[in-house]
ModelCIF file with pLDDT and N, C-alpha, C, O atoms, coordinates in Angstrom:
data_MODEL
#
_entry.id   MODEL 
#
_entity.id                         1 
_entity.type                       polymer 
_entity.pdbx_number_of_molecules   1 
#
_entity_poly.entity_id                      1 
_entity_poly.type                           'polypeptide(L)' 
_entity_poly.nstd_linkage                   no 
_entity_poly.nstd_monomer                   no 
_entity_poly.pdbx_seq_one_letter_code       
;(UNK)(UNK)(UNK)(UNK)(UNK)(UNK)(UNK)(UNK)(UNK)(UNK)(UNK)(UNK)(UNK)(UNK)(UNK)(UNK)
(UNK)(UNK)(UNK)(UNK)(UNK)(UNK)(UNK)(UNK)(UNK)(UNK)(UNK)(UNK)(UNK)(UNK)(UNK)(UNK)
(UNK)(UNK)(UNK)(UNK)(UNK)(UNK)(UNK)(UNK)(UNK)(UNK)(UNK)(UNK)(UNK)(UNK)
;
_entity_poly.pdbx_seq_one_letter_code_can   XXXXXXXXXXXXXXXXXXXXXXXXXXXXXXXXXXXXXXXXXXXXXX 
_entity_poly.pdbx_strand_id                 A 
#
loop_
_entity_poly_seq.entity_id 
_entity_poly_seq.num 
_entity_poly_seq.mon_id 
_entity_poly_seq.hetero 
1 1  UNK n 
1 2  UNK n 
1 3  UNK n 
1 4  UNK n 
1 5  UNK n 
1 6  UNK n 
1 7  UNK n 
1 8  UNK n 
1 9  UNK n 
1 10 UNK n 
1 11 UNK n 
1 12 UNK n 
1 13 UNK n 
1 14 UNK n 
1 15 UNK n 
1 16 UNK n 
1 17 UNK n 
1 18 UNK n 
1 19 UNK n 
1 20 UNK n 
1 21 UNK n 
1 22 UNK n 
1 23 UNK n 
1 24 UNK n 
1 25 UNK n 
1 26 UNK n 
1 27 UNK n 
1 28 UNK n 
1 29 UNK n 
1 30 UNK n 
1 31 UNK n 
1 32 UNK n 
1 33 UNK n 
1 34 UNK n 
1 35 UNK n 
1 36 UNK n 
1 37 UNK n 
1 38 UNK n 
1 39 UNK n 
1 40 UNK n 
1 41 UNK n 
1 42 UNK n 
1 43 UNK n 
1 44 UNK n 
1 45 UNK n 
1 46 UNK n 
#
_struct_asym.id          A 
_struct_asym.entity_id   1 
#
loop_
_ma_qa_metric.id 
_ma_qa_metric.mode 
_ma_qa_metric.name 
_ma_qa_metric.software_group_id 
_ma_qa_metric.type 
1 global pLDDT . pLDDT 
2 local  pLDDT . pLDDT 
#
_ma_qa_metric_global.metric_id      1 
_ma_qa_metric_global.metric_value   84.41 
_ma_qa_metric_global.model_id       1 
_ma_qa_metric_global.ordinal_id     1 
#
loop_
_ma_qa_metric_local.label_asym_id 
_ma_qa_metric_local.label_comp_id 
_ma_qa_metric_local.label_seq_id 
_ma_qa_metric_local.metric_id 
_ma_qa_metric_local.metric_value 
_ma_qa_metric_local.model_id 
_ma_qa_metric_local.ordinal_id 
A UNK 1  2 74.00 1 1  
A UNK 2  2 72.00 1 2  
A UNK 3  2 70.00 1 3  
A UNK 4  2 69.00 1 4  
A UNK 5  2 70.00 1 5  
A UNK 6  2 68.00 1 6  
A UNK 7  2 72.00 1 7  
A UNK 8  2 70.00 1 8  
A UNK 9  2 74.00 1 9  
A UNK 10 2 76.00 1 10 
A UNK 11 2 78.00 1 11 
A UNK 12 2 78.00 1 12 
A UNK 13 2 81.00 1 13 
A UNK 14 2 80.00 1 14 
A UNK 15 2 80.00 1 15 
A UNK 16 2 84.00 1 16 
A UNK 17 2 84.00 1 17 
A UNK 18 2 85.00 1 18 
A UNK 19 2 86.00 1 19 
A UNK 20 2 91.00 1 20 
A UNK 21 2 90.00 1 21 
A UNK 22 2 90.00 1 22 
A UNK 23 2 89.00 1 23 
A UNK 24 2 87.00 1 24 
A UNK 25 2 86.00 1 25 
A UNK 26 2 88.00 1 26 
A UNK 27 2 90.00 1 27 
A UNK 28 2 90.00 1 28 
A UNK 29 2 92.00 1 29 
A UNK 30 2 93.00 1 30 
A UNK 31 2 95.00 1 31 
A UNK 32 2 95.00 1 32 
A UNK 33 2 96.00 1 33 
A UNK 34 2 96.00 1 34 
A UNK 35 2 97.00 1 35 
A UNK 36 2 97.00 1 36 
A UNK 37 2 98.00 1 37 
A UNK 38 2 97.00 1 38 
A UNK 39 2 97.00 1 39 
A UNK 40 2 95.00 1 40 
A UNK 41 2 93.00 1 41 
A UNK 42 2 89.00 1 42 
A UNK 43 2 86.00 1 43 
A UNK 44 2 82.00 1 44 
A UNK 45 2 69.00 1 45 
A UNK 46 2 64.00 1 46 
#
loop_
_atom_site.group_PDB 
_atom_site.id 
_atom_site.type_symbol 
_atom_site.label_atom_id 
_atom_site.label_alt_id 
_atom_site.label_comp_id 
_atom_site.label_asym_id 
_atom_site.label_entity_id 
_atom_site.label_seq_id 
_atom_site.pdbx_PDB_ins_code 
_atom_site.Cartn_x 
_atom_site.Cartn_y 
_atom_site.Cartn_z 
_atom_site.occupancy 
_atom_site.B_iso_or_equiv 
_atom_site.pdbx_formal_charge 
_atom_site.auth_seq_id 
_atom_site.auth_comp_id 
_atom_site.auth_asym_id 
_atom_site.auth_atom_id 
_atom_site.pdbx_PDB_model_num 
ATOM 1   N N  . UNK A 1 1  ? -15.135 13.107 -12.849 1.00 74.00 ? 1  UNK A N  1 
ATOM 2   C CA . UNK A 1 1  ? -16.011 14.281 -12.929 1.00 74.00 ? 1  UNK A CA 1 
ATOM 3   C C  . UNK A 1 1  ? -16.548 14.731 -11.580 1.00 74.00 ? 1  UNK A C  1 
ATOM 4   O O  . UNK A 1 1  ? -17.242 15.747 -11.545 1.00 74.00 ? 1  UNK A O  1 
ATOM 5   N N  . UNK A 1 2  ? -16.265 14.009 -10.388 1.00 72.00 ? 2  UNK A N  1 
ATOM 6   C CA . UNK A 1 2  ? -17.138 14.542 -9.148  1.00 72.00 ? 2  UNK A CA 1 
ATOM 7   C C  . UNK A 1 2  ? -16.139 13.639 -8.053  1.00 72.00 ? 2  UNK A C  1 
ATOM 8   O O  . UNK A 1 2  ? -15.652 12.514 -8.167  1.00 72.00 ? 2  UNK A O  1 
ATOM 9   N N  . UNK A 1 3  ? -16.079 14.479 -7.137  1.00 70.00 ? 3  UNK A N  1 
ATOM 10  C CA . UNK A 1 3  ? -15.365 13.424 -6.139  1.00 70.00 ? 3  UNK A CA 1 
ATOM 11  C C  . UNK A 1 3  ? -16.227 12.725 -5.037  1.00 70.00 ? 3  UNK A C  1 
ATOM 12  O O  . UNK A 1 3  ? -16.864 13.562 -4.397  1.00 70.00 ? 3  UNK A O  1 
ATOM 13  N N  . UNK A 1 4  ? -16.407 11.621 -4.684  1.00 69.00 ? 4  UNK A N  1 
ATOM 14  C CA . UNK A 1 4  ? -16.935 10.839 -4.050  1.00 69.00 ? 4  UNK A CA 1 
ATOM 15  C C  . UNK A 1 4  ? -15.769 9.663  -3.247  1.00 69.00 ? 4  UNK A C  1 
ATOM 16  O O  . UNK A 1 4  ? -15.556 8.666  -3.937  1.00 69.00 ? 4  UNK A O  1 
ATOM 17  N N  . UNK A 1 5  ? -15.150 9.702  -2.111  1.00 70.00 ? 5  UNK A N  1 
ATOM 18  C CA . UNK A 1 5  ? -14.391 8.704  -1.640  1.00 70.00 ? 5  UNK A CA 1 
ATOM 19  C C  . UNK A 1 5  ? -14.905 7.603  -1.162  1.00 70.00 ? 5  UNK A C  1 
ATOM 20  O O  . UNK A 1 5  ? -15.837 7.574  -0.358  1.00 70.00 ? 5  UNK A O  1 
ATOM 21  N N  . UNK A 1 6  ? -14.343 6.654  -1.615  1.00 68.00 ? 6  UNK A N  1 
ATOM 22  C CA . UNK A 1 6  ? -14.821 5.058  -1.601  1.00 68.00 ? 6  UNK A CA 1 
ATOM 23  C C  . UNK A 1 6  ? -13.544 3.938  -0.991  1.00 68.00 ? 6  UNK A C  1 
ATOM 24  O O  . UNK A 1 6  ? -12.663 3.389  -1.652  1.00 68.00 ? 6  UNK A O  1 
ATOM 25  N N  . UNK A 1 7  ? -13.803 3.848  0.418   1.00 72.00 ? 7  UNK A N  1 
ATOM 26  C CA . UNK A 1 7  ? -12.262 2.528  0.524   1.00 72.00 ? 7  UNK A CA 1 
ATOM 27  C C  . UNK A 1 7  ? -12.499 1.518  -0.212  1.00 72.00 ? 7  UNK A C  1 
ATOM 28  O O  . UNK A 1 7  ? -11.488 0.854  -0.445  1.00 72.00 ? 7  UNK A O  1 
ATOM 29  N N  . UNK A 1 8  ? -13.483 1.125  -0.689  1.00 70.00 ? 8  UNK A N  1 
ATOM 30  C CA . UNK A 1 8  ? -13.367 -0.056 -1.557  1.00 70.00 ? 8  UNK A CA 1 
ATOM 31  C C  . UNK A 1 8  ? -12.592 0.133  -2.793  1.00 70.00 ? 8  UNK A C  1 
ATOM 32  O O  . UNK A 1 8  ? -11.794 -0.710 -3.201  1.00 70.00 ? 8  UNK A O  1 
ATOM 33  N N  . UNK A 1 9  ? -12.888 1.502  -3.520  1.00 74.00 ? 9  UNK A N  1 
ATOM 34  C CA . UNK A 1 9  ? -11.843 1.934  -4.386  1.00 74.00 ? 9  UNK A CA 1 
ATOM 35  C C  . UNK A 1 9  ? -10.690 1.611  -4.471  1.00 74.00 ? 9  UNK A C  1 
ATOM 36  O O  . UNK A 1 9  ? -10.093 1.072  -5.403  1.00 74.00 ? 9  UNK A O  1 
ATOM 37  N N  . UNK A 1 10 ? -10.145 2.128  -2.915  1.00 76.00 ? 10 UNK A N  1 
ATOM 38  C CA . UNK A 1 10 ? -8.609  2.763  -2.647  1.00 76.00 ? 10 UNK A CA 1 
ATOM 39  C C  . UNK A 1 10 ? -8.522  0.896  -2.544  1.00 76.00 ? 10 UNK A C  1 
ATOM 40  O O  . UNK A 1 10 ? -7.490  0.525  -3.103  1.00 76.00 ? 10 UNK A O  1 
ATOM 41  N N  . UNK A 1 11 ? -9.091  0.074  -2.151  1.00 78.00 ? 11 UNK A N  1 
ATOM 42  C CA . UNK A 1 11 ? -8.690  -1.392 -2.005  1.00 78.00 ? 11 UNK A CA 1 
ATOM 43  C C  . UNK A 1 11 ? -8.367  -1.525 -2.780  1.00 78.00 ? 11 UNK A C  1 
ATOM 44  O O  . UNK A 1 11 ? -7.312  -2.148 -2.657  1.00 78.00 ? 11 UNK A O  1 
ATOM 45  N N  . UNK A 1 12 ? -8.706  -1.220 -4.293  1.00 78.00 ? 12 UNK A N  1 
ATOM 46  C CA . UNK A 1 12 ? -8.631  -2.233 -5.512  1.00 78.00 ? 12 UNK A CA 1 
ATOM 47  C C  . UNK A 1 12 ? -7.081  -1.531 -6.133  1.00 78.00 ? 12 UNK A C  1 
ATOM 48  O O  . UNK A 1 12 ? -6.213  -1.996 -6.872  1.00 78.00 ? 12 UNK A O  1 
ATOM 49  N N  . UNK A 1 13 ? -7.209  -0.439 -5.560  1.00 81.00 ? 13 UNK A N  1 
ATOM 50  C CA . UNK A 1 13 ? -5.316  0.093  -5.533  1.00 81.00 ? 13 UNK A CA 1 
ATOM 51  C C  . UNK A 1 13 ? -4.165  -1.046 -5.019  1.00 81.00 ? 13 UNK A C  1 
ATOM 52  O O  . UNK A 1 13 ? -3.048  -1.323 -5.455  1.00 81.00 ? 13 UNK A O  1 
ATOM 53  N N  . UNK A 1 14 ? -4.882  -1.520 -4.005  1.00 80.00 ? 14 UNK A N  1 
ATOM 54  C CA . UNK A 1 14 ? -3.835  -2.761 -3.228  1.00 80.00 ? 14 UNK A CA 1 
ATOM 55  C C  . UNK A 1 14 ? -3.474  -3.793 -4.113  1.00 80.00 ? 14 UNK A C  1 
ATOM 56  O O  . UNK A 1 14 ? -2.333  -4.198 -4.336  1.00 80.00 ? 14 UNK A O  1 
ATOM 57  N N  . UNK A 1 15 ? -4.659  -4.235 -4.659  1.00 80.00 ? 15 UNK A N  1 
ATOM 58  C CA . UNK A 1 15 ? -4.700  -5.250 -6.200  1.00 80.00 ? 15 UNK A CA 1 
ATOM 59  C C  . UNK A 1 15 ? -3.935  -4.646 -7.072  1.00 80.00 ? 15 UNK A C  1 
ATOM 60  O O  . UNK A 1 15 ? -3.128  -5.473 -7.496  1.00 80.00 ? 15 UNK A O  1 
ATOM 61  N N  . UNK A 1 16 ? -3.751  -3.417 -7.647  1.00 84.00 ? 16 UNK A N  1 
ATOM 62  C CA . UNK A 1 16 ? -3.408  -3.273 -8.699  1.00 84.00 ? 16 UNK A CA 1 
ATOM 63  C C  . UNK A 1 16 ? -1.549  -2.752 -8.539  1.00 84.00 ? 16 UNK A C  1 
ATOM 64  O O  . UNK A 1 16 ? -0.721  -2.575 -9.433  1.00 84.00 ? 16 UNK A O  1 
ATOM 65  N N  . UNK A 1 17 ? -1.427  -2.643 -7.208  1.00 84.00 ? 17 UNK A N  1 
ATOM 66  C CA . UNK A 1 17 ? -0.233  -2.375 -7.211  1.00 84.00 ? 17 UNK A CA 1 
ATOM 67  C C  . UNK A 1 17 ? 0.689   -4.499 -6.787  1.00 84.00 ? 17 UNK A C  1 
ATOM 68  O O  . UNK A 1 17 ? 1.673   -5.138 -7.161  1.00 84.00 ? 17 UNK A O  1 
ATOM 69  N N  . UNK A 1 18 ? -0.117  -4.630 -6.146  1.00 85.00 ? 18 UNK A N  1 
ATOM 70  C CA . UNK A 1 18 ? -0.121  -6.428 -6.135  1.00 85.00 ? 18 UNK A CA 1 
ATOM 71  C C  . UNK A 1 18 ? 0.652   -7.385 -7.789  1.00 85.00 ? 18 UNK A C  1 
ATOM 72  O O  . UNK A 1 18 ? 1.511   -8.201 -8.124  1.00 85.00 ? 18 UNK A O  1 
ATOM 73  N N  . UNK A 1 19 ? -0.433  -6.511 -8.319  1.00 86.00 ? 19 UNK A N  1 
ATOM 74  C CA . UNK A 1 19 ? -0.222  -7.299 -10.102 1.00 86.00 ? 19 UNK A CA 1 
ATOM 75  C C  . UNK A 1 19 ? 0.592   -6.719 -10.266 1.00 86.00 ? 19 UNK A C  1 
ATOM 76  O O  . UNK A 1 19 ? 1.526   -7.521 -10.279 1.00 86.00 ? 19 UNK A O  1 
ATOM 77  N N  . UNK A 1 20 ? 1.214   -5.137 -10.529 1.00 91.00 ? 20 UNK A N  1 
ATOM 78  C CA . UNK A 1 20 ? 2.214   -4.617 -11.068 1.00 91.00 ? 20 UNK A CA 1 
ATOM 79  C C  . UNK A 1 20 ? 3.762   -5.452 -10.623 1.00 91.00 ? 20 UNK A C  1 
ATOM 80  O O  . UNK A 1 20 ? 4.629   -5.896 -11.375 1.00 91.00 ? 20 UNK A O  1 
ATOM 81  N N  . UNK A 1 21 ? 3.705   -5.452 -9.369  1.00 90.00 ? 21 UNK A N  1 
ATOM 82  C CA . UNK A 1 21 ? 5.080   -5.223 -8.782  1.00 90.00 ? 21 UNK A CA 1 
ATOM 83  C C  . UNK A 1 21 ? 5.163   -7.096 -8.213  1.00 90.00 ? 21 UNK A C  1 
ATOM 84  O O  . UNK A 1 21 ? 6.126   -7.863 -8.227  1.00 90.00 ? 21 UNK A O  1 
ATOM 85  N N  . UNK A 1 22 ? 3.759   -7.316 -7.771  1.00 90.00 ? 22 UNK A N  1 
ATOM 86  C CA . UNK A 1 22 ? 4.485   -8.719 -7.740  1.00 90.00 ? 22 UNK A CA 1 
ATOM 87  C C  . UNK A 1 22 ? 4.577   -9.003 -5.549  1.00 90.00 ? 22 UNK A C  1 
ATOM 88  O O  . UNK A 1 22 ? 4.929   -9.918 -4.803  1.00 90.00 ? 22 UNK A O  1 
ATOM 89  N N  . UNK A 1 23 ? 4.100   -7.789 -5.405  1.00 89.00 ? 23 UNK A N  1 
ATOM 90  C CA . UNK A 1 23 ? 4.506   -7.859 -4.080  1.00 89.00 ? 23 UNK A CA 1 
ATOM 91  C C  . UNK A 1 23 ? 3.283   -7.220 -3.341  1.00 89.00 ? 23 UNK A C  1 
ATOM 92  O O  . UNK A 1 23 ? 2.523   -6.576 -4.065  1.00 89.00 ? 23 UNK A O  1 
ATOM 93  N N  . UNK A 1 24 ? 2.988   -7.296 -2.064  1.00 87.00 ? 24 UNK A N  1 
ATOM 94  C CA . UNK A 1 24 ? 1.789   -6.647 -1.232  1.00 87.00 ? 24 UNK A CA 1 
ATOM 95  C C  . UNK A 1 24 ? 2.005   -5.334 -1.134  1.00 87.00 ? 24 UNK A C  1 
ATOM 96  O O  . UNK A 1 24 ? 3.145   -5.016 -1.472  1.00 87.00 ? 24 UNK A O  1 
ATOM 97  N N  . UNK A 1 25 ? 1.245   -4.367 -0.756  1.00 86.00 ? 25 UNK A N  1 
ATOM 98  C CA . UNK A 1 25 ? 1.441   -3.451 -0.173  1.00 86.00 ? 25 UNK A CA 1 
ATOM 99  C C  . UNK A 1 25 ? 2.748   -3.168 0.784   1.00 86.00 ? 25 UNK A C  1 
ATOM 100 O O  . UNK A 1 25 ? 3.744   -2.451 0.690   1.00 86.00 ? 25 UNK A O  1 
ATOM 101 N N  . UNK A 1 26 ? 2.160   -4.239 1.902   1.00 88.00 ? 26 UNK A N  1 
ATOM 102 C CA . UNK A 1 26 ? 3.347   -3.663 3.351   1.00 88.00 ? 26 UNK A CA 1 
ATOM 103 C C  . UNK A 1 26 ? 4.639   -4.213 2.935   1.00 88.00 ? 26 UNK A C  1 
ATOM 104 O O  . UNK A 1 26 ? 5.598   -3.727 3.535   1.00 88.00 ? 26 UNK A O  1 
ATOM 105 N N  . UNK A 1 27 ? 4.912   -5.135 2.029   1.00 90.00 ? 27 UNK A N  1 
ATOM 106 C CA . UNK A 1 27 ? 6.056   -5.548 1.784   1.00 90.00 ? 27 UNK A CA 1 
ATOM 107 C C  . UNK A 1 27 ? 7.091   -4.117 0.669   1.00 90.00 ? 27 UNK A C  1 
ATOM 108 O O  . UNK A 1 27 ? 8.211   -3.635 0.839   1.00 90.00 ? 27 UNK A O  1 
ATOM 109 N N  . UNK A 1 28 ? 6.198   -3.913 -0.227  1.00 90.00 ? 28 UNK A N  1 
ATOM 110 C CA . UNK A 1 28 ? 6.562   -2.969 -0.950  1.00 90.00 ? 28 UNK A CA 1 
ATOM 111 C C  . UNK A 1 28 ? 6.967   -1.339 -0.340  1.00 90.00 ? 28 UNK A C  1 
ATOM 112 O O  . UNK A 1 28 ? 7.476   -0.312 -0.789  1.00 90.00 ? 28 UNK A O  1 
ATOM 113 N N  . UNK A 1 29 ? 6.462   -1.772 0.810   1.00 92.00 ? 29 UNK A N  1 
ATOM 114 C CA . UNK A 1 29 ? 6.465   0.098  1.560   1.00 92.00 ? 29 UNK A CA 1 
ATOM 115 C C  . UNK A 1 29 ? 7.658   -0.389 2.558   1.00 92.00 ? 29 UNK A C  1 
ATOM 116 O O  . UNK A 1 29 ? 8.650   0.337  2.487   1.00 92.00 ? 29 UNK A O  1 
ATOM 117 N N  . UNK A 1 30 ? 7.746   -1.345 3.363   1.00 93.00 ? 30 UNK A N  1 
ATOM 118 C CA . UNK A 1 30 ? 8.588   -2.092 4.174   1.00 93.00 ? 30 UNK A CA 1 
ATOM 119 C C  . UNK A 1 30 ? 10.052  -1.867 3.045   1.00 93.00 ? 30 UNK A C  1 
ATOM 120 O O  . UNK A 1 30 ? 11.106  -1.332 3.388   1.00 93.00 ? 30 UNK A O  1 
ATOM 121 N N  . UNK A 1 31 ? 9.905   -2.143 2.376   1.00 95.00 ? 31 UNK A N  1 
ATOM 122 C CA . UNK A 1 31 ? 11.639  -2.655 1.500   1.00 95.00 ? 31 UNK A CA 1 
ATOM 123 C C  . UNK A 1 31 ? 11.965  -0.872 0.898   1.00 95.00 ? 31 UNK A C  1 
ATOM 124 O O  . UNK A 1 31 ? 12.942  -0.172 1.166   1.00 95.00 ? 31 UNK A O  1 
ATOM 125 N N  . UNK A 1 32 ? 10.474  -0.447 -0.178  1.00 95.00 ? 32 UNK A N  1 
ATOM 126 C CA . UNK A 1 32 ? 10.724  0.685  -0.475  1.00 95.00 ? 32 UNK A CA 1 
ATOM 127 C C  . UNK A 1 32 ? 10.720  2.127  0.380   1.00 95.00 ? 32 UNK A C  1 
ATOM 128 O O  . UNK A 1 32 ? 11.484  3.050  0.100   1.00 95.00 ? 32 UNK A O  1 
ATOM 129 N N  . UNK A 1 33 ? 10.093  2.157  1.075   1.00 96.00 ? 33 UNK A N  1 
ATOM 130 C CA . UNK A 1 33 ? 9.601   3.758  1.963   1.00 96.00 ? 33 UNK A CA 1 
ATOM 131 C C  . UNK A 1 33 ? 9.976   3.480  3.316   1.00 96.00 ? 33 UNK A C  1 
ATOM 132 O O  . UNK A 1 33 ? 10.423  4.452  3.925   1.00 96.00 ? 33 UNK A O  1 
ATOM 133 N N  . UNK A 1 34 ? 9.889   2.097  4.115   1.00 96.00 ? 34 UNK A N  1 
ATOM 134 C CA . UNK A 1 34 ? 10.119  2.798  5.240   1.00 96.00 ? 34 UNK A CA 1 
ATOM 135 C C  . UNK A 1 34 ? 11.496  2.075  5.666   1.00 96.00 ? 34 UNK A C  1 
ATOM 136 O O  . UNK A 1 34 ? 11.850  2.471  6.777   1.00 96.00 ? 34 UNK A O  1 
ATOM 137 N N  . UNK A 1 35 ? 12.476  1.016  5.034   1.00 97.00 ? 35 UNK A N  1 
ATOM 138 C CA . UNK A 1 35 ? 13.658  1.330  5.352   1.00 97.00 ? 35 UNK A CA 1 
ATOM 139 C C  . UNK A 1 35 ? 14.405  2.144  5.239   1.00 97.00 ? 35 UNK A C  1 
ATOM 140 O O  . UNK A 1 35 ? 15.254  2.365  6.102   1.00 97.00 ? 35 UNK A O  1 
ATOM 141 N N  . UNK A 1 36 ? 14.253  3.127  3.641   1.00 97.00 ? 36 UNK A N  1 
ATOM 142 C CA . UNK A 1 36 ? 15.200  4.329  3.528   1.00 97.00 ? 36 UNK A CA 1 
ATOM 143 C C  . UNK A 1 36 ? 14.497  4.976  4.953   1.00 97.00 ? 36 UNK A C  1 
ATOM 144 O O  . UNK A 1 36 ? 15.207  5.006  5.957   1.00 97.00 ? 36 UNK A O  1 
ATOM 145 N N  . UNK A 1 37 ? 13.284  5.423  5.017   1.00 98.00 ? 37 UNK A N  1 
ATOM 146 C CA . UNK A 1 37 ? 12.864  6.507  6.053   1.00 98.00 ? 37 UNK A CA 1 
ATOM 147 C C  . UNK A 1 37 ? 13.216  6.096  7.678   1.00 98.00 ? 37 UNK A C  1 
ATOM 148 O O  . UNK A 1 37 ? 12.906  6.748  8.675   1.00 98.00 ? 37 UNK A O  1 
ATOM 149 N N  . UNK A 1 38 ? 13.897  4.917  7.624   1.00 97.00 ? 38 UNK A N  1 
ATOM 150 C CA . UNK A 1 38 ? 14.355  4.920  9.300   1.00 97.00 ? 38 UNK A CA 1 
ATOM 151 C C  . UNK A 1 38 ? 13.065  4.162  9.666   1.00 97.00 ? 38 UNK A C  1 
ATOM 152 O O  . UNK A 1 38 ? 13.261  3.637  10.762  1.00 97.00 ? 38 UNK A O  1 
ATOM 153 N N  . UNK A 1 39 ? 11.685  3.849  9.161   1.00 97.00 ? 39 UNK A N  1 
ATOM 154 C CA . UNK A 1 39 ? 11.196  3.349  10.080  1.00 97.00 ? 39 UNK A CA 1 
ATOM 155 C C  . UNK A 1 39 ? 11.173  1.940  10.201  1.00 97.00 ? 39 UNK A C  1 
ATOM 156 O O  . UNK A 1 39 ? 11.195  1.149  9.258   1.00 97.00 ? 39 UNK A O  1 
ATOM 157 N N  . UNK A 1 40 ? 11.113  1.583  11.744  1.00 95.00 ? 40 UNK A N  1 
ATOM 158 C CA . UNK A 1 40 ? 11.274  0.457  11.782  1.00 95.00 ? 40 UNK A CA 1 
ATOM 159 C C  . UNK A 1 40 ? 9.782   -0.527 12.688  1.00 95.00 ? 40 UNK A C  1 
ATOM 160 O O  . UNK A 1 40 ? 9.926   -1.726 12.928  1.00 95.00 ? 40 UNK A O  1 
ATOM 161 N N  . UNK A 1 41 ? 8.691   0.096  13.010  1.00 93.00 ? 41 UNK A N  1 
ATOM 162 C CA . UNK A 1 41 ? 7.746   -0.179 13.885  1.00 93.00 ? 41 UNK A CA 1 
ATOM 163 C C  . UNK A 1 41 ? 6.455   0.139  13.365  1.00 93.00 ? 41 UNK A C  1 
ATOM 164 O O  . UNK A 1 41 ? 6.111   1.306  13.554  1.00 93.00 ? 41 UNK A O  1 
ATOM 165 N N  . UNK A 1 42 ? 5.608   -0.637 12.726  1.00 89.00 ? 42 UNK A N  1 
ATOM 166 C CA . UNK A 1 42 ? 4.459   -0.495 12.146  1.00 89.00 ? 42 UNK A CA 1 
ATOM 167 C C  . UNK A 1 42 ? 3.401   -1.194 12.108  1.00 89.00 ? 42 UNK A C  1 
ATOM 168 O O  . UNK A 1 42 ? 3.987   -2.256 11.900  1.00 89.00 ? 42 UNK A O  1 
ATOM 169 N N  . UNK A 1 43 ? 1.900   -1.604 12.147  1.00 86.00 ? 43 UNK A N  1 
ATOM 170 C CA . UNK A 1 43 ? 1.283   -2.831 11.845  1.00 86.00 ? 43 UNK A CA 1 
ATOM 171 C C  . UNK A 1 43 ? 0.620   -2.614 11.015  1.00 86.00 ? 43 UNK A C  1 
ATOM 172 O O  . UNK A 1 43 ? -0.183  -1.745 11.356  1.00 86.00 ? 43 UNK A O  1 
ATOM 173 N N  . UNK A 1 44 ? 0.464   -2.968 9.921   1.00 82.00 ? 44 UNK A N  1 
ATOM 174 C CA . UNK A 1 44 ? -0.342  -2.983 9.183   1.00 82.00 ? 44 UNK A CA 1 
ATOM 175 C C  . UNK A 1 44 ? -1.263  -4.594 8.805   1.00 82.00 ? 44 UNK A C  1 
ATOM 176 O O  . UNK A 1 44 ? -1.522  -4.907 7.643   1.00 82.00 ? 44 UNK A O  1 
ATOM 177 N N  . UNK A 1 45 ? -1.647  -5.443 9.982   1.00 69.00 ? 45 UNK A N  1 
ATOM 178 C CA . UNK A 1 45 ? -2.346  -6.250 10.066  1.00 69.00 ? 45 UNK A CA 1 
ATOM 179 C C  . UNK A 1 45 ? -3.721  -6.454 10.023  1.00 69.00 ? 45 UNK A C  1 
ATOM 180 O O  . UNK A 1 45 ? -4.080  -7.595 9.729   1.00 69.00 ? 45 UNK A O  1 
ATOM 181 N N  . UNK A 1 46 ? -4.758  -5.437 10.294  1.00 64.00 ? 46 UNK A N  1 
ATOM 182 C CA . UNK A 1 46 ? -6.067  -5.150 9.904   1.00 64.00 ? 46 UNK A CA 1 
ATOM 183 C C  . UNK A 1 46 ? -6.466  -5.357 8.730   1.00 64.00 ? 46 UNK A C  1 
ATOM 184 O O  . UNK A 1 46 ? -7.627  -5.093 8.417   1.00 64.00 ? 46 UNK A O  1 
#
């Protein structure tokens, strides 16, 4: 009903894509999105 942005929110996205698939985030974007897309140089260590 109202938009309010929250990273703690968007965190619990990380969890829930975690449980679905079984895999992290960077692993899932690494295998799915950025080998087709050519990329090869990223950190997502923070």
């Amino acid at each position: 009903s109202r938009f309010l942005y929250n990273n703690h929110d968007v965190e619990l996205l990380g969890g829930f894509l975690r449980h679905a698939t079984g895999m992290p985030a960077d692993e899932m974007a690494a295998r799915f999105l950025f080998a087709p897309l050519g990329i090869t140089a990223w950190d997502w260590g923070t």
